[in-house]
PDB file of N, CA and C in Angstrom:
ATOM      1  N   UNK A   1      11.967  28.615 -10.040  1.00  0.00           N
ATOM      2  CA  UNK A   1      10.856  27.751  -9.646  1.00  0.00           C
ATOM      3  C   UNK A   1      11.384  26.732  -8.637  1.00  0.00           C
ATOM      4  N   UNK A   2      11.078  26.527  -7.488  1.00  0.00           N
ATOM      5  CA  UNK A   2      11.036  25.834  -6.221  1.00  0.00           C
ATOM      6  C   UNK A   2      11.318  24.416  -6.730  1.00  0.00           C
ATOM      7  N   UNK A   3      11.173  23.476  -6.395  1.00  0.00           N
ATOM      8  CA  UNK A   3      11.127  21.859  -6.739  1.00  0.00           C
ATOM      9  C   UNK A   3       9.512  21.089  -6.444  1.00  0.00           C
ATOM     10  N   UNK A   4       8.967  22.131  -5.412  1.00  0.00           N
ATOM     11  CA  UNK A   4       7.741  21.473  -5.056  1.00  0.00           C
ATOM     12  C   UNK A   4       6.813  22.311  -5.966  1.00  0.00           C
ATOM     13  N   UNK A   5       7.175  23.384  -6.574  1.00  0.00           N
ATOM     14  CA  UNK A   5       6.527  23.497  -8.156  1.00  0.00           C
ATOM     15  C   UNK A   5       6.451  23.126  -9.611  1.00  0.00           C
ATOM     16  N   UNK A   6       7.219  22.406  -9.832  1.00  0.00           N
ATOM     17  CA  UNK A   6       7.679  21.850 -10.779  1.00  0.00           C
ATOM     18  C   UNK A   6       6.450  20.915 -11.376  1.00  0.00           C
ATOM     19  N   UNK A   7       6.323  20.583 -12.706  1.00  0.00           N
ATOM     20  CA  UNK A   7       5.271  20.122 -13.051  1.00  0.00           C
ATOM     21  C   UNK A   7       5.899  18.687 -13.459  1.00  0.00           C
ATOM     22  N   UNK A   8       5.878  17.489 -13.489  1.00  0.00           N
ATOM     23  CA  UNK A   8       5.877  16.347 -13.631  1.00  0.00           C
ATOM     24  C   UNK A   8       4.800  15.617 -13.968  1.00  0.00           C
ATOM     25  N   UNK A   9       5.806  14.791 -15.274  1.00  0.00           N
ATOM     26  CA  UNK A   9       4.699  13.880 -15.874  1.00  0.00           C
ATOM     27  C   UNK A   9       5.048  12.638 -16.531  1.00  0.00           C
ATOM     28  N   UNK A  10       4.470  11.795 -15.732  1.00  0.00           N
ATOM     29  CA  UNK A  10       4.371  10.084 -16.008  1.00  0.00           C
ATOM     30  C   UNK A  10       3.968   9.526 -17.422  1.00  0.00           C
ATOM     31  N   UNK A  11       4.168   8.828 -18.239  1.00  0.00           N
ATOM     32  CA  UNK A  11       3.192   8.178 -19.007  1.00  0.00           C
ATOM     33  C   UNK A  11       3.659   6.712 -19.591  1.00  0.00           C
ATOM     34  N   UNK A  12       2.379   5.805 -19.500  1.00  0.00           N
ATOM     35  CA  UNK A  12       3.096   4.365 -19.654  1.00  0.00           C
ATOM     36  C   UNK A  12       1.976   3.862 -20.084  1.00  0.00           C
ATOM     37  N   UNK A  13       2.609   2.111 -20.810  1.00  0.00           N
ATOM     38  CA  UNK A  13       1.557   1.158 -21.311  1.00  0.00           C
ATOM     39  C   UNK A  13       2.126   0.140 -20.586  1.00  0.00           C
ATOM     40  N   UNK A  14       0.679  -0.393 -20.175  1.00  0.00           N
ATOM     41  CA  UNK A  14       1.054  -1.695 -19.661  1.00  0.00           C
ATOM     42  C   UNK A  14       0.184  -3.092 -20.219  1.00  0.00           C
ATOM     43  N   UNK A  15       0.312  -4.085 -19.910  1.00  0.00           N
ATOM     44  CA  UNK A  15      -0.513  -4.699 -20.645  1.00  0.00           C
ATOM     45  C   UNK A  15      -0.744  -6.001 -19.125  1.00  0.00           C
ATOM     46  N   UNK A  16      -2.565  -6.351 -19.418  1.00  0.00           N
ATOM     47  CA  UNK A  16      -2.950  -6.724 -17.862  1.00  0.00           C
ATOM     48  C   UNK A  16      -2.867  -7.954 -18.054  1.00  0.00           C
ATOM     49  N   UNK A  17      -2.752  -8.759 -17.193  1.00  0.00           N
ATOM     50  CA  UNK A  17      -2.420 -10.270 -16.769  1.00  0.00           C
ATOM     51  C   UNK A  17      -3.366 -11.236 -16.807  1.00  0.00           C
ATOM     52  N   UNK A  18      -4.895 -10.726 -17.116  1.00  0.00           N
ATOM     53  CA  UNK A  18      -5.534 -11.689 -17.568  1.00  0.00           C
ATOM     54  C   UNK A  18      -6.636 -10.173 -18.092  1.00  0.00           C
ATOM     55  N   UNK A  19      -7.831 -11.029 -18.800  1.00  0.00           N
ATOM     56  CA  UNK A  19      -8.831  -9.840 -18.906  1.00  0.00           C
ATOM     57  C   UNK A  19      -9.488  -9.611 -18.098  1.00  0.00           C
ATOM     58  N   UNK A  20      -9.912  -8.164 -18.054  1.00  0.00           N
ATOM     59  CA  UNK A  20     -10.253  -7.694 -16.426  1.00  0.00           C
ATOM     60  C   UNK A  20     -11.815  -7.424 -16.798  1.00  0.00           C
ATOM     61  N   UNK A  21     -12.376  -7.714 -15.299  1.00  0.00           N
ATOM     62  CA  UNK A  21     -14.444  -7.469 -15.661  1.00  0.00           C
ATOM     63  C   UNK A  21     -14.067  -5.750 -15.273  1.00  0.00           C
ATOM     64  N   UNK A  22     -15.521  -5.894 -15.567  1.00  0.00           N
ATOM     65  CA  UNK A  22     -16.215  -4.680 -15.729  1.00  0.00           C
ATOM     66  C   UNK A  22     -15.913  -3.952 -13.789  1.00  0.00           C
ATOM     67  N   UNK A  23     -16.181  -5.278 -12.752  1.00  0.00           N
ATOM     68  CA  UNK A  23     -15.721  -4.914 -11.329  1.00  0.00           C
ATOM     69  C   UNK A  23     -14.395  -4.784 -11.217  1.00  0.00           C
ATOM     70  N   UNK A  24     -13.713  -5.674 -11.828  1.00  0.00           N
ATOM     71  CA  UNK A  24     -12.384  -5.653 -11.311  1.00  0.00           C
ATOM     72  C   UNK A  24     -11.496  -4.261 -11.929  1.00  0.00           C
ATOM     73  N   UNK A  25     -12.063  -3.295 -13.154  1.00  0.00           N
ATOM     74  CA  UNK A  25     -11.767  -2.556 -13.197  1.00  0.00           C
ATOM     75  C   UNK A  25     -12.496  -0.754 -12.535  1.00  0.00           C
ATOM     76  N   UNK A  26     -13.038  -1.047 -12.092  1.00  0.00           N
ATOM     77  CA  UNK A  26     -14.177  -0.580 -10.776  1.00  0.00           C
ATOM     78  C   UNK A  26     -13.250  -0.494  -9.616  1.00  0.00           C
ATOM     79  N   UNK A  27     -12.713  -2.051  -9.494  1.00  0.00           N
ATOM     80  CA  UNK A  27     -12.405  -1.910  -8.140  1.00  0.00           C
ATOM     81  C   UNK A  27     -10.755  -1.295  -8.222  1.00  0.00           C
ATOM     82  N   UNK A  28      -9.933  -1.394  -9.498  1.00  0.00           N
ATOM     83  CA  UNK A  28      -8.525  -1.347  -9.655  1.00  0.00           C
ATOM     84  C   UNK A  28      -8.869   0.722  -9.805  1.00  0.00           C
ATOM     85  N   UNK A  29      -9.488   0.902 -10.198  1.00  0.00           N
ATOM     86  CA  UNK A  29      -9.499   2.715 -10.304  1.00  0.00           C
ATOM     87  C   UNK A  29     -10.000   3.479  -8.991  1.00  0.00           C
ATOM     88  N   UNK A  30     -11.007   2.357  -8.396  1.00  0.00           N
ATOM     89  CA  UNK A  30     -11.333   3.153  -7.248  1.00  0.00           C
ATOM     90  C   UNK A  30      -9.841   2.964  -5.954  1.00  0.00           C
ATOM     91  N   UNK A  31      -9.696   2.190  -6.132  1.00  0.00           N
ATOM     92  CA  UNK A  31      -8.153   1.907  -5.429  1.00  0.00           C
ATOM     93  C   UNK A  31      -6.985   3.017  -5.555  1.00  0.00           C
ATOM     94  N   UNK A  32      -7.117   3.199  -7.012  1.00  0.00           N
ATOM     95  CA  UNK A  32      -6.227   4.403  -7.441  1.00  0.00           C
ATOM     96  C   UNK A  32      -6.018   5.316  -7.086  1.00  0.00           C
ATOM     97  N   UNK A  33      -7.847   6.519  -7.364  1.00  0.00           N
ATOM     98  CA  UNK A  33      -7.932   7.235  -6.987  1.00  0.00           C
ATOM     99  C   UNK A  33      -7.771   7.490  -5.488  1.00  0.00           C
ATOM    100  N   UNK A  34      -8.276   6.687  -4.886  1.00  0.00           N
ATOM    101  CA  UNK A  34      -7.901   6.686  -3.204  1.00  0.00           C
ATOM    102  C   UNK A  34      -6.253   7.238  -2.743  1.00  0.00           C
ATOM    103  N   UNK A  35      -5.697   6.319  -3.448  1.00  0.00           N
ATOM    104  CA  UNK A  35      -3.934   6.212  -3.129  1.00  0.00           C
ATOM    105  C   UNK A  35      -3.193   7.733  -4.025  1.00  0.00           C
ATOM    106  N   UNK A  36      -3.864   7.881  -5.107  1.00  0.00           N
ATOM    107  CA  UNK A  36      -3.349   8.875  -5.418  1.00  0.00           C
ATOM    108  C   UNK A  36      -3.893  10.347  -5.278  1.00  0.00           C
ATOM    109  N   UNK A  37      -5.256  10.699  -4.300  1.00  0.00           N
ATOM    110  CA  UNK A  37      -5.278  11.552  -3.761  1.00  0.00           C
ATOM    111  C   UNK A  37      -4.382  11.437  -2.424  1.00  0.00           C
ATOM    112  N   UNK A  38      -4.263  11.060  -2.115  1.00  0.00           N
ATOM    113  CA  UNK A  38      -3.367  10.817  -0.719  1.00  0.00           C
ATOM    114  C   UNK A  38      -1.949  11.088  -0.770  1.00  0.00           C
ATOM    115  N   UNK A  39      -1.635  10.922  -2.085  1.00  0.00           N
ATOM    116  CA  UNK A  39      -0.330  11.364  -2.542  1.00  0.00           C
ATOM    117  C   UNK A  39      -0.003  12.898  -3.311  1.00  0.00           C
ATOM    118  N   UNK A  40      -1.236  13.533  -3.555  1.00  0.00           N
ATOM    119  CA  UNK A  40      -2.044  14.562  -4.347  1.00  0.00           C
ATOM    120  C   UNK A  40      -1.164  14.051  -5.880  1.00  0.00           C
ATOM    121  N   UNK A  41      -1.221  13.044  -6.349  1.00  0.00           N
ATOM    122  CA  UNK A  41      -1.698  13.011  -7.703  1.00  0.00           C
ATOM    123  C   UNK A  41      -2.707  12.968  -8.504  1.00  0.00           C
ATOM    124  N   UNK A  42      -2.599  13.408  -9.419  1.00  0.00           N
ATOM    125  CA  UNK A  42      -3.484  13.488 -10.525  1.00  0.00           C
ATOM    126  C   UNK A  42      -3.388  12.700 -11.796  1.00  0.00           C
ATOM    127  N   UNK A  43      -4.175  12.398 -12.594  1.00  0.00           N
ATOM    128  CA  UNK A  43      -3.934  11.760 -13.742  1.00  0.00           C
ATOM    129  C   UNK A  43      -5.299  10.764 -14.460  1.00  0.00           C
ATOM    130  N   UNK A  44      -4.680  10.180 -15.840  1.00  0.00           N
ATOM    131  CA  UNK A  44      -5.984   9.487 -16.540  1.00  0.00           C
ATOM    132  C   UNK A  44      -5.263   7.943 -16.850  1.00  0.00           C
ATOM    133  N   UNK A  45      -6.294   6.819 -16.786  1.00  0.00           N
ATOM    134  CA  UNK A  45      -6.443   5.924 -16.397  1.00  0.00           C
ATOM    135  C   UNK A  45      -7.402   4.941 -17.394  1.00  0.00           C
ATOM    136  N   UNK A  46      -6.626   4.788 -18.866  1.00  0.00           N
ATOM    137  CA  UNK A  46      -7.608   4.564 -19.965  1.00  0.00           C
ATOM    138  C   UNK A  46      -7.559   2.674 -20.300  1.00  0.00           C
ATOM    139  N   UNK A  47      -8.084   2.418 -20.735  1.00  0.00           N
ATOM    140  CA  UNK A  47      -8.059   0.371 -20.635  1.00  0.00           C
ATOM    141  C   UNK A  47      -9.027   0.007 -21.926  1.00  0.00           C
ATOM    142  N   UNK A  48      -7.961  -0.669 -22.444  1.00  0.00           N
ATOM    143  CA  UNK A  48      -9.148  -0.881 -24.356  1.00  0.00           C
ATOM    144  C   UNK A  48      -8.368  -2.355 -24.252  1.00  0.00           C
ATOM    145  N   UNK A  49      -8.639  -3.306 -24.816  1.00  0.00           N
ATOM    146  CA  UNK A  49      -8.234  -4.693 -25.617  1.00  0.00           C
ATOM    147  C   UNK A  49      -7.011  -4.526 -24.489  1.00  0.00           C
ATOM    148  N   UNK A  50      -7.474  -4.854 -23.362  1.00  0.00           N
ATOM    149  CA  UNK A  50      -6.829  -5.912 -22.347  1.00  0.00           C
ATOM    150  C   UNK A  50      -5.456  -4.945 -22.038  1.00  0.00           C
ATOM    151  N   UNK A  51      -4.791  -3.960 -22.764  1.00  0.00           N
ATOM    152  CA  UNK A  51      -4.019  -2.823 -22.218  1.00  0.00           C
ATOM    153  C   UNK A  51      -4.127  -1.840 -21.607  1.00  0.00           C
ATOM    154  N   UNK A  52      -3.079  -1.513 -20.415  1.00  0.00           N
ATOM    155  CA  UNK A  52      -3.567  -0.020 -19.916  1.00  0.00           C
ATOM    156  C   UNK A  52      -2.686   1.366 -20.490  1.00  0.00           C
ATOM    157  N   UNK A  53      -3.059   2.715 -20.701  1.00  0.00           N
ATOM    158  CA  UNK A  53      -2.220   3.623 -21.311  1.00  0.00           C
ATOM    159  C   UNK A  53      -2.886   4.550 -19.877  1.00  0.00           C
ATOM    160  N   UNK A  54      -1.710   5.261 -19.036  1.00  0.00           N
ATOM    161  CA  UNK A  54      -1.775   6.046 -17.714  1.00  0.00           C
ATOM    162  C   UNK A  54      -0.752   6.985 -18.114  1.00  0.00           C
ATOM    163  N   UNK A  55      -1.747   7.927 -17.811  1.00  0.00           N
ATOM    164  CA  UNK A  55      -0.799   9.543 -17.886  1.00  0.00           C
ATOM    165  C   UNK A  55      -0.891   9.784 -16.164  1.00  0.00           C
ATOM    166  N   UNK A  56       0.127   9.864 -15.247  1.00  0.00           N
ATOM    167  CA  UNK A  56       0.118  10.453 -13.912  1.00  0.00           C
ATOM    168  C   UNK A  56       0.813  12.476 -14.036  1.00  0.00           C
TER     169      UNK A  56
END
């Protein structure tokens, strides 16, 4: 298998710096998705009680 086939996978918790609205997490995913099609990543992008859990 090549290197540019290879399957890779991210996963992390982070925890956010203040509590985020309903826009500001609107505007932090649409940002995402932008940057990480551009990079052709993929991935999920989940946010409960002020933490984030991201699988790339």
């Amino acid at each position: 298998m090549s290197e540019t086939n290879q399957l890779i996978l991210l996963a992390y918790t982070s925890v956010a710096a203040h509590h985020m609205t309903h826009d500001e997490l609107l505007s932090l995913l649409n940002t995402a998705r932008i940057c990480n099609q551009r990079q052709g990543i993929t991935g999920m992008l989940f946010y409960m009680d002020d933490c984030f859990f991201q699988v790339l």
